[in-house]
Protein backbone atom coordinates (compact mmCIF):
# COMPACT_ATOMS: atom_id res chain seq x y z
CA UNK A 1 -5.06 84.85 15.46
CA UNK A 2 -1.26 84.74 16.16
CA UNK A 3 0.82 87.08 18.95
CA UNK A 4 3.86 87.66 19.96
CA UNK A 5 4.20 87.65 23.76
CA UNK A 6 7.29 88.68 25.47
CA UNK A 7 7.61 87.56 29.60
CA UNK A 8 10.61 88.53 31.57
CA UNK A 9 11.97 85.34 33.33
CA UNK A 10 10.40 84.98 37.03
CA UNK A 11 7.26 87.83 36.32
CA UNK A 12 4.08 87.47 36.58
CA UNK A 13 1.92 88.04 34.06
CA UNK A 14 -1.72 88.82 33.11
CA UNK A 15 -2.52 87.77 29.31
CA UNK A 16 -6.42 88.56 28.77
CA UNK A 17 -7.77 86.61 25.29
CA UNK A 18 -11.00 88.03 23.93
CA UNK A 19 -12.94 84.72 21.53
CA UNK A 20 -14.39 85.90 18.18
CA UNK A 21 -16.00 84.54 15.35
CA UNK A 22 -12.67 84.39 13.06
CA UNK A 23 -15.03 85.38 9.64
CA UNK A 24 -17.63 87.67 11.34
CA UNK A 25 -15.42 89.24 14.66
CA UNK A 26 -18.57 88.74 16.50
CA UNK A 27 -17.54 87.84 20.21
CA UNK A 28 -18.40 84.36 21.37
CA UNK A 29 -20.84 83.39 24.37
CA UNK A 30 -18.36 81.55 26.36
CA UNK A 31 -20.96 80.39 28.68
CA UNK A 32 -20.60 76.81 29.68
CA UNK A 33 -16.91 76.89 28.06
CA UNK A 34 -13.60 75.92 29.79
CA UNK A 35 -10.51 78.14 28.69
CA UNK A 36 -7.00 76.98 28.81
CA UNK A 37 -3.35 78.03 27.95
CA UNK A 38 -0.58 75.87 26.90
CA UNK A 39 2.75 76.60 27.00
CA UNK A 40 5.00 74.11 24.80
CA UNK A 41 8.44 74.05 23.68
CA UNK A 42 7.02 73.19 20.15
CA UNK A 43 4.24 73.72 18.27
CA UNK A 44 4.08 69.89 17.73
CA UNK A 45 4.37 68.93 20.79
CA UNK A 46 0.98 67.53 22.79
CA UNK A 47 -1.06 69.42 24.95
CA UNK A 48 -0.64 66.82 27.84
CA UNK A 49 3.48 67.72 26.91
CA UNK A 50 2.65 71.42 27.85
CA UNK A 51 5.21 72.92 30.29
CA UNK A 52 2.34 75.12 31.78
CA UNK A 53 -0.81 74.44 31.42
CA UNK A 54 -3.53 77.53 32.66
CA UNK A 55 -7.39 77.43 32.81
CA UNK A 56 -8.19 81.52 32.60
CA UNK A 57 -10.72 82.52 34.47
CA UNK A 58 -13.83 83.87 32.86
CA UNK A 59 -15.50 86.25 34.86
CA UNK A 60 -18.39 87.43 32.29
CA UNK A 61 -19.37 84.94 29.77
CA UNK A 62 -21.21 86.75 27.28
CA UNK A 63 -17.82 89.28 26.44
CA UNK A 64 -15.89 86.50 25.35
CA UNK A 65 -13.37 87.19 27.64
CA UNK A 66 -10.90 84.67 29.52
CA UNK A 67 -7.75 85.83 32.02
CA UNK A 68 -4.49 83.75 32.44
CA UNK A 69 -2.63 84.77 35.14
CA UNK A 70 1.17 83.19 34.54
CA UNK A 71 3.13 83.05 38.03
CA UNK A 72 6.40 83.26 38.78
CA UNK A 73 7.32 79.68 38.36
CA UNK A 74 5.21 79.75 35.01
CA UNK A 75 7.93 82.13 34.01
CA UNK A 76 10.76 80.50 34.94
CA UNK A 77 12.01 78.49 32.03
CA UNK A 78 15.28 78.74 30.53
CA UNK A 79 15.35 81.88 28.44
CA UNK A 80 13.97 81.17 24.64
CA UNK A 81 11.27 81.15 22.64
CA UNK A 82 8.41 79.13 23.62
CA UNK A 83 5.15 78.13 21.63
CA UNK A 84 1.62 78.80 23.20
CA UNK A 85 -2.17 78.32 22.63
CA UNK A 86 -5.92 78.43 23.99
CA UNK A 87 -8.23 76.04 23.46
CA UNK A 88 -11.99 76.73 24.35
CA UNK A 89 -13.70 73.53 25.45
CA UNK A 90 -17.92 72.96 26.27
CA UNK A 91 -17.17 69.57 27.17
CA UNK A 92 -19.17 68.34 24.86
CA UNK A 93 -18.40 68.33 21.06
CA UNK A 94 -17.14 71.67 20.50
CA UNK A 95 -13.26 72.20 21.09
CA UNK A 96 -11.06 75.15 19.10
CA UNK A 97 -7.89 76.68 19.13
CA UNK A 98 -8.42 80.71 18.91
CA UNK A 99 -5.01 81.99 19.17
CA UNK A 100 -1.38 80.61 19.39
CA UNK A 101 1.69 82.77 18.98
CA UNK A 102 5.10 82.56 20.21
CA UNK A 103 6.25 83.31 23.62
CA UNK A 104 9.58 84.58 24.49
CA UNK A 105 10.93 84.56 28.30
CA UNK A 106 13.36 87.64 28.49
């Protein structure tokens, strides 16, 4: 899934990311999963490259939910248009990207 985030420079920001199944929609059990953001000035770049690099906080497993919170000196890159993703990790075997967009700091 892609999206379009727009930040003004210097705000915080909460950015909530619900997992699903990307054939069925059916929400994934993120129990045992690690959730993390990437902000990169390309979409090529690596994720050890990132500017920012969040791990959201998932409060209830089961929904498929994770929260970044992006603080004020996550948002304080030149203004332009940045790239971002999340990667879900177990640690184990099973790593995926389920969304990327563009972000743009105002």
């Amino acid at each position: 899934m892609t999206r379009e985030l727009k930040i003004y420079k210097g705000d915080t920001e909460e950015i909530t990311f619900t997992v699903k199944n990307q054939y069925t929609g059916v929400v994934k059990d993120l129990t045992s999963y690690d959730m993390k953001m990437y902000i990169k000035k390309s979409k090529f770049d690596s994720d050890t490259d990132a500017l920012v690099t969040k791990t959201a906080t998932i409060s209830a497993p089961a929904t498929g939910i994770g929260v970044v919170n992006l603080t004020v000196t996550d948002t304080a890159q030149p203004r332009k248009e940045y790239y971002w993703l999340v990667r879900i990790n177990n640690s184990t075997t099973d790593v995926k990207t389920t969304e990327d967009g563009s972000l743009e700091i105002l």
